[in-house]
PDB file of N, CA and C in Angstrom:
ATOM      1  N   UNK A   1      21.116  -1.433  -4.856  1.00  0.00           N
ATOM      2  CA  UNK A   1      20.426  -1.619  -3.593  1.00  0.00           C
ATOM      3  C   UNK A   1      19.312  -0.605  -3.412  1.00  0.00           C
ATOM      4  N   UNK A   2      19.539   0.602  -4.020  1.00  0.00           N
ATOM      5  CA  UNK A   2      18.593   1.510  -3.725  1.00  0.00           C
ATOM      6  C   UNK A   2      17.266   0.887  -4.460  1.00  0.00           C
ATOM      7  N   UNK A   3      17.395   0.460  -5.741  1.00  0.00           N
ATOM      8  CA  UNK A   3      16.215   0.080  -6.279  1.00  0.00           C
ATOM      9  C   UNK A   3      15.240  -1.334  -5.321  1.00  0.00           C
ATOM     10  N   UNK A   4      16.466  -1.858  -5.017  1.00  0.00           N
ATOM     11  CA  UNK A   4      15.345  -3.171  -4.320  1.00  0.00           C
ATOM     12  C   UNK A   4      14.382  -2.366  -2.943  1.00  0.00           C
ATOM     13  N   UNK A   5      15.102  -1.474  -2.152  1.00  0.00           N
ATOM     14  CA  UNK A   5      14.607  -1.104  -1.152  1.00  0.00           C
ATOM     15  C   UNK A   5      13.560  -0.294  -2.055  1.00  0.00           C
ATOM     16  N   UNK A   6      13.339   0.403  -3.196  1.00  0.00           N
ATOM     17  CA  UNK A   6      12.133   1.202  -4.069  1.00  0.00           C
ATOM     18  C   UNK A   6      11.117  -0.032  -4.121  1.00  0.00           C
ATOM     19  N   UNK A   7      11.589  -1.036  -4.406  1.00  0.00           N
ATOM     20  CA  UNK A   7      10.797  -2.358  -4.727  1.00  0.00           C
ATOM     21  C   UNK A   7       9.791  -2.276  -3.502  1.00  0.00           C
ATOM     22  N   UNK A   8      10.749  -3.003  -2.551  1.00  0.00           N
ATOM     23  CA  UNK A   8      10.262  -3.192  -1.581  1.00  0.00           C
ATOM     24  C   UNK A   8       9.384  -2.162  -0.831  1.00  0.00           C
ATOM     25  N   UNK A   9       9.287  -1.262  -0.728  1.00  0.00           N
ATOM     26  CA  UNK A   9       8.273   0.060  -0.545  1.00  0.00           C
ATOM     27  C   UNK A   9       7.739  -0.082  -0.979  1.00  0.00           C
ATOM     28  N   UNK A  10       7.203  -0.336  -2.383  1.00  0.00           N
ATOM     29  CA  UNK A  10       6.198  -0.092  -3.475  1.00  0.00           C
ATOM     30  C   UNK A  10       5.306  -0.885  -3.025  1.00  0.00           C
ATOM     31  N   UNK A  11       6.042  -2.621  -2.965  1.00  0.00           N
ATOM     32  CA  UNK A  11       5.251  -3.206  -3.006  1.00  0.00           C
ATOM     33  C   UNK A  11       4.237  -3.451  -1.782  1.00  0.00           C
ATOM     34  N   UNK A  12       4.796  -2.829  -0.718  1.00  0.00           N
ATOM     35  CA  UNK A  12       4.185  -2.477   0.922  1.00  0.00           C
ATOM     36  C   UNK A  12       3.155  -1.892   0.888  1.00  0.00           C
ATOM     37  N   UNK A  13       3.614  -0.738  -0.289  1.00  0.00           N
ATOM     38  CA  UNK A  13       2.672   0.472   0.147  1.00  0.00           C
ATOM     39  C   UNK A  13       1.463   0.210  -0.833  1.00  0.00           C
ATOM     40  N   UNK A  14       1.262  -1.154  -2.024  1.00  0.00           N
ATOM     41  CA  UNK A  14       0.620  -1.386  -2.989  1.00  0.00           C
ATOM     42  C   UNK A  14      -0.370  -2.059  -1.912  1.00  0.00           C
ATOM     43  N   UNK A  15      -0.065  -2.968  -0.977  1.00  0.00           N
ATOM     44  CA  UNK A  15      -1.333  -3.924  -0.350  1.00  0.00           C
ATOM     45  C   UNK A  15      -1.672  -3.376   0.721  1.00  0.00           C
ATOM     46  N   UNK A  16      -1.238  -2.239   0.790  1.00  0.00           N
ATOM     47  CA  UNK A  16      -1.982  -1.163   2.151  1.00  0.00           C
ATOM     48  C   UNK A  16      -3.086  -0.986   1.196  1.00  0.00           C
ATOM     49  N   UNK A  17      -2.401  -0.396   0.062  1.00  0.00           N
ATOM     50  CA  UNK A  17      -3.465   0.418  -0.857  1.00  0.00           C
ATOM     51  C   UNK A  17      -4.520  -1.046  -1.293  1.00  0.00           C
ATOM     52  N   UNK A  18      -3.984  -1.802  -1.137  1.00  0.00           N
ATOM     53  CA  UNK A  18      -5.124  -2.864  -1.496  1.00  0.00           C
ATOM     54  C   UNK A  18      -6.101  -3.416  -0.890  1.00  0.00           C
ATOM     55  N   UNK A  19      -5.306  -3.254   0.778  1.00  0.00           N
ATOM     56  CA  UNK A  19      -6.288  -3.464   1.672  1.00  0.00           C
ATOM     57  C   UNK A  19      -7.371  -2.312   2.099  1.00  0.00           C
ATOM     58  N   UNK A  20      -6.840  -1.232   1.816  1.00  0.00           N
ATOM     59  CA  UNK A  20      -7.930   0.009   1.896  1.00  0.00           C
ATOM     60  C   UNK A  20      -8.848   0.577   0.570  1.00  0.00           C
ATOM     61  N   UNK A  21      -8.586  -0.225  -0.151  1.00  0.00           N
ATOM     62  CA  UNK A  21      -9.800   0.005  -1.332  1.00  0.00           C
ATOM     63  C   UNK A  21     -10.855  -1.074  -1.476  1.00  0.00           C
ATOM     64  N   UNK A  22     -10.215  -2.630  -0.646  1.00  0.00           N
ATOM     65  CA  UNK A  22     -10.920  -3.672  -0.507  1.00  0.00           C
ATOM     66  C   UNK A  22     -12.030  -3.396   0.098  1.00  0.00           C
ATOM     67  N   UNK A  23     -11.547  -2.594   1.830  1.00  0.00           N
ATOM     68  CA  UNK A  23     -12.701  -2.053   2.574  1.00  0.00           C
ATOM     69  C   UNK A  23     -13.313  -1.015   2.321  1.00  0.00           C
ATOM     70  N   UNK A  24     -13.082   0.318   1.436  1.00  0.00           N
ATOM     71  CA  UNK A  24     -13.686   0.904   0.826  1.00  0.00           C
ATOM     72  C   UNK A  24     -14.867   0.692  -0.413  1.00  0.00           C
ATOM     73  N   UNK A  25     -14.344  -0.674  -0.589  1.00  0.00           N
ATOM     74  CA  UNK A  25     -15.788  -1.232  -1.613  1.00  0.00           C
ATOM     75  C   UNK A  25     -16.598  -1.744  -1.294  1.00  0.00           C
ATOM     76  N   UNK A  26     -16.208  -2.511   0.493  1.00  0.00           N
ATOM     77  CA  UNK A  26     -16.753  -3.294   0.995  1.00  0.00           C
ATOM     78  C   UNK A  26     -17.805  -2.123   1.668  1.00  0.00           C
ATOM     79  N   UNK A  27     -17.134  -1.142   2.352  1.00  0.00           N
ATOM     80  CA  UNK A  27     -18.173  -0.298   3.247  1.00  0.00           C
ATOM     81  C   UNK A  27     -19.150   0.745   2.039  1.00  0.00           C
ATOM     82  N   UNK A  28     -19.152   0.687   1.140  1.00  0.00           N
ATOM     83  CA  UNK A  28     -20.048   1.301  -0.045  1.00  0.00           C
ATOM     84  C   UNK A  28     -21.011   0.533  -0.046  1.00  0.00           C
ATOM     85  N   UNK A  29     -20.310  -0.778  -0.100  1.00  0.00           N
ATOM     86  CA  UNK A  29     -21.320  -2.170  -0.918  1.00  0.00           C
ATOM     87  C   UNK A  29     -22.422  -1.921   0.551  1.00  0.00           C
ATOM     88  N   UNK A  30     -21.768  -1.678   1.715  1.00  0.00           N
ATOM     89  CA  UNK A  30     -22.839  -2.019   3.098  1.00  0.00           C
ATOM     90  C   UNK A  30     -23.428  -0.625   3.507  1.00  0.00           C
ATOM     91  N   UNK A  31     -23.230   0.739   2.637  1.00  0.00           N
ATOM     92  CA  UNK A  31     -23.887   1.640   1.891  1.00  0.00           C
ATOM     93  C   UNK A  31     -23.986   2.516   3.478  1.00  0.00           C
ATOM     94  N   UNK A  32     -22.574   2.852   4.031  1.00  0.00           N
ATOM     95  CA  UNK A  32     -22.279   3.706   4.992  1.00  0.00           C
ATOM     96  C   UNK A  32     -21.176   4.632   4.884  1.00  0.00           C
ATOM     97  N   UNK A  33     -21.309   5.434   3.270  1.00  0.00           N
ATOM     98  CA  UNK A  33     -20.354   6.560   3.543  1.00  0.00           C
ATOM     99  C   UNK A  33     -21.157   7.262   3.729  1.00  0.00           C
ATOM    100  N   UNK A  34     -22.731   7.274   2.556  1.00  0.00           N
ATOM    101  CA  UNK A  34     -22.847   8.355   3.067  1.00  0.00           C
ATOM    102  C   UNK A  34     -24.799   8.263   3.450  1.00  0.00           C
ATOM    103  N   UNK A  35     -24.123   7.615   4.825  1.00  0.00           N
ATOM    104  CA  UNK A  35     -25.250   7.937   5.307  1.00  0.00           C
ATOM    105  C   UNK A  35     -26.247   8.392   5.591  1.00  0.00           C
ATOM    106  N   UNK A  36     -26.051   9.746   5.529  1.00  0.00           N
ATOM    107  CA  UNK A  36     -27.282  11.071   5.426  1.00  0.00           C
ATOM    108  C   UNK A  36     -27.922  10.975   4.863  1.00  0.00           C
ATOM    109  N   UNK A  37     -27.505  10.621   3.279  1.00  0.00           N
ATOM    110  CA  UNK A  37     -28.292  10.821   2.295  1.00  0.00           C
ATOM    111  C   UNK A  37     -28.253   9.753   1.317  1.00  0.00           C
ATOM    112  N   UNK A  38     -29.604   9.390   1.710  1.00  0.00           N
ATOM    113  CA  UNK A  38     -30.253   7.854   0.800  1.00  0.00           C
ATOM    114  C   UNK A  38     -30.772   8.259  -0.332  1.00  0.00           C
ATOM    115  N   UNK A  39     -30.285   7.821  -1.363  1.00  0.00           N
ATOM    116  CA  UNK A  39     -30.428   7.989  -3.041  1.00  0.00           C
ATOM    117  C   UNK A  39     -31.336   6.941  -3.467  1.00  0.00           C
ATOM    118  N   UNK A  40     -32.842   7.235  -3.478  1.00  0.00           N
ATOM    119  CA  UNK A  40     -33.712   6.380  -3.662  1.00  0.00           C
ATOM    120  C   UNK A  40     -33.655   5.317  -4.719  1.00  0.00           C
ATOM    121  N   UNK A  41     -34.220   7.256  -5.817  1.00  0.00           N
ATOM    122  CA  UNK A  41     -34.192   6.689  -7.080  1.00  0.00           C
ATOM    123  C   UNK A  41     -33.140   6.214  -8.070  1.00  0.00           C
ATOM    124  N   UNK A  42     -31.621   6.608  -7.534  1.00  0.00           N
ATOM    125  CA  UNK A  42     -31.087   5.901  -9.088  1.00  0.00           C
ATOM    126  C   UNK A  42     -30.007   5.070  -8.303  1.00  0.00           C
ATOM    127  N   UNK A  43     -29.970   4.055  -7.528  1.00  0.00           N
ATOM    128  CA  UNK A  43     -29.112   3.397  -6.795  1.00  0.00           C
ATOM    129  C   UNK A  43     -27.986   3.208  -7.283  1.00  0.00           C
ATOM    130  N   UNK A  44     -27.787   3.013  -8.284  1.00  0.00           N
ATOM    131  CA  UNK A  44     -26.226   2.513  -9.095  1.00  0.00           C
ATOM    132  C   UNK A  44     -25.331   4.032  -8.814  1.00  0.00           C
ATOM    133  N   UNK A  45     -26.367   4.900  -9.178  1.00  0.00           N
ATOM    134  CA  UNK A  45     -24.657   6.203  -9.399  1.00  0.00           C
ATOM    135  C   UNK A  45     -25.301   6.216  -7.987  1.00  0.00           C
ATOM    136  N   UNK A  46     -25.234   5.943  -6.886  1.00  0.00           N
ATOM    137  CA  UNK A  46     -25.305   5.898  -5.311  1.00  0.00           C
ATOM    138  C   UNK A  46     -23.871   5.068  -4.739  1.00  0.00           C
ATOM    139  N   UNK A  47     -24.311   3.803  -5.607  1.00  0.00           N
ATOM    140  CA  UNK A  47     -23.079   2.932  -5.113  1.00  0.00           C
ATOM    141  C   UNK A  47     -21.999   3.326  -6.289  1.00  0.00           C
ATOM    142  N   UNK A  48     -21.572   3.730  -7.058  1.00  0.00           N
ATOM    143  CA  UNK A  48     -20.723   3.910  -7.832  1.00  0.00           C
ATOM    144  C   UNK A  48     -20.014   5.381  -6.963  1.00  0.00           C
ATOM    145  N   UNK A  49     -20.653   6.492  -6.643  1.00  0.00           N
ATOM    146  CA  UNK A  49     -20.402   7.484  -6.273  1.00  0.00           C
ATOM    147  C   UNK A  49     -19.098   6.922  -4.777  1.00  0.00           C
ATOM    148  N   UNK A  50     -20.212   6.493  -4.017  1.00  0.00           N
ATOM    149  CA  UNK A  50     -19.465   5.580  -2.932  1.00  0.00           C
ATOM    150  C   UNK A  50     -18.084   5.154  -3.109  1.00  0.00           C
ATOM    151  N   UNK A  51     -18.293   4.528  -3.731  1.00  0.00           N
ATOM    152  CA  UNK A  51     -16.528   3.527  -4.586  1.00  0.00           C
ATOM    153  C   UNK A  51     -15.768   4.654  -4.446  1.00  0.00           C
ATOM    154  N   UNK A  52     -16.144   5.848  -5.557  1.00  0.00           N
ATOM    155  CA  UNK A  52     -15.001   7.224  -6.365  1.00  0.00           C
ATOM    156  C   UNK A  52     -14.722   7.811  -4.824  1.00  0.00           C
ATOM    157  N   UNK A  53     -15.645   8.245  -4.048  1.00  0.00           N
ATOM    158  CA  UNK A  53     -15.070   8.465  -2.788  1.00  0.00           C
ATOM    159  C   UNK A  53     -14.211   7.616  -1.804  1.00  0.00           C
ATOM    160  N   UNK A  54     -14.761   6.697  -1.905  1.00  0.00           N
ATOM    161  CA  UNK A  54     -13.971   5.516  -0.736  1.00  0.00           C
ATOM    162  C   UNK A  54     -12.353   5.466  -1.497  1.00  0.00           C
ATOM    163  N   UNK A  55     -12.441   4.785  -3.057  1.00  0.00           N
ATOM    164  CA  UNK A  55     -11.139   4.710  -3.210  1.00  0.00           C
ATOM    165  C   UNK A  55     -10.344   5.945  -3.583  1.00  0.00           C
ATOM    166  N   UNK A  56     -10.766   6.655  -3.558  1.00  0.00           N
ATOM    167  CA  UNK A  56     -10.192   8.504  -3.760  1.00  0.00           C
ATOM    168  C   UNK A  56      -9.670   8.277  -2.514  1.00  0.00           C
ATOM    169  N   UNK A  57     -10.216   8.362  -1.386  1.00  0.00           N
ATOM    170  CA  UNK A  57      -9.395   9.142  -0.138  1.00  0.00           C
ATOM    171  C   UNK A  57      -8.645   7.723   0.415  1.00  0.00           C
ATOM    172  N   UNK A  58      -8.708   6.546  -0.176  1.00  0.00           N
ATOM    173  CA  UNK A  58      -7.768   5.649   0.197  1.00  0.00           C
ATOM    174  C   UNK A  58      -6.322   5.827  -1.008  1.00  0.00           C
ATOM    175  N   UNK A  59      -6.648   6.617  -1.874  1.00  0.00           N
ATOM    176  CA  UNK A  59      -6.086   6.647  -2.778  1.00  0.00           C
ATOM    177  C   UNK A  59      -4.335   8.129  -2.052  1.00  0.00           C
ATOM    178  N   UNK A  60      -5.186   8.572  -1.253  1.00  0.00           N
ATOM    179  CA  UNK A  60      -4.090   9.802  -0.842  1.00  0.00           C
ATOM    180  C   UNK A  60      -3.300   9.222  -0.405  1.00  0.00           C
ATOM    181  N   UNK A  61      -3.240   8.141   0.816  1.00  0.00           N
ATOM    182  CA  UNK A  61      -2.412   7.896   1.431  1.00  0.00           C
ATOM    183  C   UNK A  61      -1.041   7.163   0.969  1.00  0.00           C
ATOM    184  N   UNK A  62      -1.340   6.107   0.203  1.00  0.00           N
ATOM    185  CA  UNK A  62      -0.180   5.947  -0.847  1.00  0.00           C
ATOM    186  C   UNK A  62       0.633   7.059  -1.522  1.00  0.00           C
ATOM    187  N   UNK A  63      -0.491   7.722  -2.260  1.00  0.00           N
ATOM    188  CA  UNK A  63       0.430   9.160  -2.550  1.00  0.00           C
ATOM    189  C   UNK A  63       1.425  10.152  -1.814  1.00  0.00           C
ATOM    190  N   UNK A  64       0.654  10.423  -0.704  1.00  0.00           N
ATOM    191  CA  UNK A  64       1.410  10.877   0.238  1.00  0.00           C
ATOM    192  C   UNK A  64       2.811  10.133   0.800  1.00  0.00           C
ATOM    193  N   UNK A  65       2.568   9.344   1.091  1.00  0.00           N
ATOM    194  CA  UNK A  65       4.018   8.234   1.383  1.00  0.00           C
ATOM    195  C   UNK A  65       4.593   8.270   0.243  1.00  0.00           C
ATOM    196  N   UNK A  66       4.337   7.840  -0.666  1.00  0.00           N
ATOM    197  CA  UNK A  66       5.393   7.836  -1.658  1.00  0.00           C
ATOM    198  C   UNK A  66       6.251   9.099  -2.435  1.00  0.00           C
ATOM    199  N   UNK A  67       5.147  10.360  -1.860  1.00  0.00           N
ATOM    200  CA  UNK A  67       5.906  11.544  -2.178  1.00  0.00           C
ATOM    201  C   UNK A  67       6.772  12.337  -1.462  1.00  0.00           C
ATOM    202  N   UNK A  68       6.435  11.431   0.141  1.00  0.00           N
ATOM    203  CA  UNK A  68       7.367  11.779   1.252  1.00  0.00           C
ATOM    204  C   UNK A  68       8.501  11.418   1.314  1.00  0.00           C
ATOM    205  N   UNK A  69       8.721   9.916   1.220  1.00  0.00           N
ATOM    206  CA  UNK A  69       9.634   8.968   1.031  1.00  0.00           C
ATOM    207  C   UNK A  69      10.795   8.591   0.216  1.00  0.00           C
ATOM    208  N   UNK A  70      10.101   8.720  -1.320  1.00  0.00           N
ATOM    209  CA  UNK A  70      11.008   8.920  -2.658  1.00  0.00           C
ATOM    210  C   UNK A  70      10.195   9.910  -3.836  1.00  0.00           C
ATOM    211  N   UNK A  71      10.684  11.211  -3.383  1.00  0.00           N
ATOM    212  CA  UNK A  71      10.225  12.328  -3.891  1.00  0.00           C
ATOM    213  C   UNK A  71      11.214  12.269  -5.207  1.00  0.00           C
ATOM    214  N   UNK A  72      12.428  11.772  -5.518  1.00  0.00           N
ATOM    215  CA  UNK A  72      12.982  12.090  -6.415  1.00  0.00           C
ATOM    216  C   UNK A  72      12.366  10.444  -7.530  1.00  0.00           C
ATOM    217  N   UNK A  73      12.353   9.228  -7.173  1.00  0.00           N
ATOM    218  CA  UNK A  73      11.678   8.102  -7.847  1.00  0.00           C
ATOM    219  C   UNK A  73      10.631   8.288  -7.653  1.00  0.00           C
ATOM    220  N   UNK A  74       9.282   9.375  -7.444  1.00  0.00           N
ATOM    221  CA  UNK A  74       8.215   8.902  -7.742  1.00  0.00           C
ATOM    222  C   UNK A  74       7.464   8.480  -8.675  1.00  0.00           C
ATOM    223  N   UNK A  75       7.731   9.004  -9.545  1.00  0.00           N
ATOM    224  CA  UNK A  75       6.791   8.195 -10.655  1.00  0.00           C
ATOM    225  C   UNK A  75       7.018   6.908 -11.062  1.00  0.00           C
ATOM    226  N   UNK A  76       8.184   6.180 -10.970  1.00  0.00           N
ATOM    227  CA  UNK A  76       8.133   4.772 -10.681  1.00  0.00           C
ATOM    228  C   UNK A  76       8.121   4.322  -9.270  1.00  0.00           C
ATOM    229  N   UNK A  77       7.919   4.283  -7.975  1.00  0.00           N
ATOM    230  CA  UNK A  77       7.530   4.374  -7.023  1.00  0.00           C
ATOM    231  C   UNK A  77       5.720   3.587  -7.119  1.00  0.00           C
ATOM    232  N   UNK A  78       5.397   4.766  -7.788  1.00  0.00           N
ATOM    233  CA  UNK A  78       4.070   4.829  -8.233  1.00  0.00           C
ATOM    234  C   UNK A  78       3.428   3.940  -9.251  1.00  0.00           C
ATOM    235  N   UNK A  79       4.454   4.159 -10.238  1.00  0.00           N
ATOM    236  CA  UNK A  79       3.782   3.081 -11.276  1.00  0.00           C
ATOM    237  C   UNK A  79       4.164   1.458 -10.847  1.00  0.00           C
ATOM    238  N   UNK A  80       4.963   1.291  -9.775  1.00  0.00           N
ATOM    239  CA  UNK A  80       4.930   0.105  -8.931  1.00  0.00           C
ATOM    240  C   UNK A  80       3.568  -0.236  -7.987  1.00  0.00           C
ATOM    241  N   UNK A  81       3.282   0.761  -7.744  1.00  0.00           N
ATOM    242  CA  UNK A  81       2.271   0.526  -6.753  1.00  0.00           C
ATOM    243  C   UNK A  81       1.027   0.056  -7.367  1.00  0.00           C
ATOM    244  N   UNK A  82       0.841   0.971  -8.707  1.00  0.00           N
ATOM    245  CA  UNK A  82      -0.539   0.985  -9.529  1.00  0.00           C
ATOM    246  C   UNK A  82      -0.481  -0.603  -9.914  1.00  0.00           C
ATOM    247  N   UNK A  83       0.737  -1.136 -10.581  1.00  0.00           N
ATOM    248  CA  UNK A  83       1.065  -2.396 -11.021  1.00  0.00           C
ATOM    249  C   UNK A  83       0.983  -3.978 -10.086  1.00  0.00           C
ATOM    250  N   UNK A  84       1.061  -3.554  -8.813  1.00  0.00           N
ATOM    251  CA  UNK A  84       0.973  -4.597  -8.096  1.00  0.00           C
ATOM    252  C   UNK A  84      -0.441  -4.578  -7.380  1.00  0.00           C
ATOM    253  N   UNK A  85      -1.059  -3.496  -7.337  1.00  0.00           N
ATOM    254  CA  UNK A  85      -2.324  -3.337  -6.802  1.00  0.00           C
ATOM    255  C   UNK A  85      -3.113  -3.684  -7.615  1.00  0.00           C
ATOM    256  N   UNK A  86      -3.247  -4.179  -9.083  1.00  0.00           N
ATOM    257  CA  UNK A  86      -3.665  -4.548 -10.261  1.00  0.00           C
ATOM    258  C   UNK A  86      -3.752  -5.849  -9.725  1.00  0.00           C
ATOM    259  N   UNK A  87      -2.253  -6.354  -9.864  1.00  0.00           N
ATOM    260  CA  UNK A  87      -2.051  -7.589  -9.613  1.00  0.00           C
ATOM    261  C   UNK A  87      -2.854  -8.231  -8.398  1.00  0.00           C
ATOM    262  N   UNK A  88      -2.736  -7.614  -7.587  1.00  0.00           N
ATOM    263  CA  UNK A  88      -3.801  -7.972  -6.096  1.00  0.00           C
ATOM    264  C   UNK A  88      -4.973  -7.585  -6.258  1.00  0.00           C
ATOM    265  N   UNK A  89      -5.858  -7.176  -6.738  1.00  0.00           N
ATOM    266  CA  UNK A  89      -7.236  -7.003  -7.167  1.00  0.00           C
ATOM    267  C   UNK A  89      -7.556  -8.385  -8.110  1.00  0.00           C
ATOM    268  N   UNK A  90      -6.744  -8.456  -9.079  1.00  0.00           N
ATOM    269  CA  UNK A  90      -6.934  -9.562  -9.874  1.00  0.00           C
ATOM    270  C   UNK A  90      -6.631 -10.950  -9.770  1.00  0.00           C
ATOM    271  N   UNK A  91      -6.046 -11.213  -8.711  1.00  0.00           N
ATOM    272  CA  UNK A  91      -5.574 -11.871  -7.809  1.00  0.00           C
ATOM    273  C   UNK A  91      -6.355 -12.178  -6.211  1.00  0.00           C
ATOM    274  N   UNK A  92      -7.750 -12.023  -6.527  1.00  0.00           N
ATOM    275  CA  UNK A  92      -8.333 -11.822  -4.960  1.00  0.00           C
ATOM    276  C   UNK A  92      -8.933 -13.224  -4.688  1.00  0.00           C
ATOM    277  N   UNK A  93      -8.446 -14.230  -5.250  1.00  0.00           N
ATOM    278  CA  UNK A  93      -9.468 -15.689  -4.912  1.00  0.00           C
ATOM    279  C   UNK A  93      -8.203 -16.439  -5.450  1.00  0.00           C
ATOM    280  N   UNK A  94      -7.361 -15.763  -5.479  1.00  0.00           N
ATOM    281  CA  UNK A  94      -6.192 -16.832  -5.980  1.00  0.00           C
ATOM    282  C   UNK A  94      -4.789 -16.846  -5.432  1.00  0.00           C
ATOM    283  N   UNK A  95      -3.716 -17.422  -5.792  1.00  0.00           N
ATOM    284  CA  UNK A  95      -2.461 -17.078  -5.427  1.00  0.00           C
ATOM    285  C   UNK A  95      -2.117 -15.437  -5.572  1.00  0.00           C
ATOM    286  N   UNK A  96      -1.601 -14.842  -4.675  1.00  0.00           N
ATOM    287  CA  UNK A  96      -1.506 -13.155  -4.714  1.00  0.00           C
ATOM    288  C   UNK A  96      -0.506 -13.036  -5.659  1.00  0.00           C
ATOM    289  N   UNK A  97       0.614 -13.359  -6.209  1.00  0.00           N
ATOM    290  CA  UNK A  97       1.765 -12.784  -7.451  1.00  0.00           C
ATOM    291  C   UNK A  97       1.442 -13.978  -8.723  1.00  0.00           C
ATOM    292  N   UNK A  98       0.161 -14.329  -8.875  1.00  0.00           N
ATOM    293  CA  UNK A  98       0.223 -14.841  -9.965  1.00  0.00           C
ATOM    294  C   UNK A  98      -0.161 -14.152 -11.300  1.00  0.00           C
ATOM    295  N   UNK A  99       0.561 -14.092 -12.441  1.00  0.00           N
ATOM    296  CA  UNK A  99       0.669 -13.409 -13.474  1.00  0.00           C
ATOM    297  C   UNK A  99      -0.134 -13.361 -13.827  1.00  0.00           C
ATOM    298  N   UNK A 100      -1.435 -14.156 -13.988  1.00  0.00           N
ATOM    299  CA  UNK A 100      -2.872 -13.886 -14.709  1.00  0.00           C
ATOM    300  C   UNK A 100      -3.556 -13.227 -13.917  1.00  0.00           C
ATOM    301  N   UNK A 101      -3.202 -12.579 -12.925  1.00  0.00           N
ATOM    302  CA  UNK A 101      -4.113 -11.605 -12.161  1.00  0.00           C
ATOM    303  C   UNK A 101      -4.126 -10.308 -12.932  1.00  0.00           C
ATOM    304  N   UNK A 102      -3.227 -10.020 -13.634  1.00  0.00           N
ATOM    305  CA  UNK A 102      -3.744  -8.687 -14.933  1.00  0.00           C
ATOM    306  C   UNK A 102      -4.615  -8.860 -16.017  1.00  0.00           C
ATOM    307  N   UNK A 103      -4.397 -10.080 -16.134  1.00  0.00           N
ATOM    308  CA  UNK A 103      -5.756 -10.542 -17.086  1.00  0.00           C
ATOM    309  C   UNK A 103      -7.062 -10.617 -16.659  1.00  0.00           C
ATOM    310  N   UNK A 104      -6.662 -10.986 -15.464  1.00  0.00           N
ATOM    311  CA  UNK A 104      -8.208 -11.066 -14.232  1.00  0.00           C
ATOM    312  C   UNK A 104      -9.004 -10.033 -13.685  1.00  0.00           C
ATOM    313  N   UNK A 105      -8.023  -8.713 -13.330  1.00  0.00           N
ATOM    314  CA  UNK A 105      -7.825  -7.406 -13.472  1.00  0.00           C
ATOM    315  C   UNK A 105      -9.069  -6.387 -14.420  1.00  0.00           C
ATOM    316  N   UNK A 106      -9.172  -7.077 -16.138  1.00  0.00           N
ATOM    317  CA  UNK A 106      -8.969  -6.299 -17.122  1.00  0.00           C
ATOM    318  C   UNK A 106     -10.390  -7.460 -17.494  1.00  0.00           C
TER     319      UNK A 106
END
């Protein structure tokens, strides 16, 4: 039982994390992190930079929960999360647990 309730966390805390890297690519793509400062000349490492920040600090909060929560399973905790958040990225125009979303992924 303990493992299904690990399951079940993981997989919670995977489409938080999915939904906050979605909008973190989305608010890069609409080029308001970092406002101040407009990167004329080389636009790509502008919007690429964007992304590493947006999904970096969406990236803590999973961490944090999962190191709060199951400090002694984290690293599978984690490698649940990385695994289904794969799956839901690759999976974004399609059925959400379908298996070719790692292929879609990659």
């Amino acid at each position: 039982m303990n493992y299904l309730k690990l399951i079940l966390l993981s997989m919670c805390i995977a489409t938080c994390y999915y939904a906050l890297t979605i909008s973190a690519i989305g608010i890069a793509a609409a080029g308001k992190i970092f406002w101040w400062f407009q990167w004329k000349d080389n636009f790509d490492f502008y919007h690429i930079s964007q992304n590493f920040v947006g999904i970096g600090l969406a990236a803590l909060i999973p961490a944090f929960l999962v190191h709060s929560y199951e400090p002694s399973k984290k690293w599978l905790s984690i490698s649940i999360v990385i695994l289904a958040s794969m799956l839901f990225h690759g999976n974004i125009n399609y059925i959400p647990l379908d298996p070719n979303g790692f292929v879609r992924f990659f």
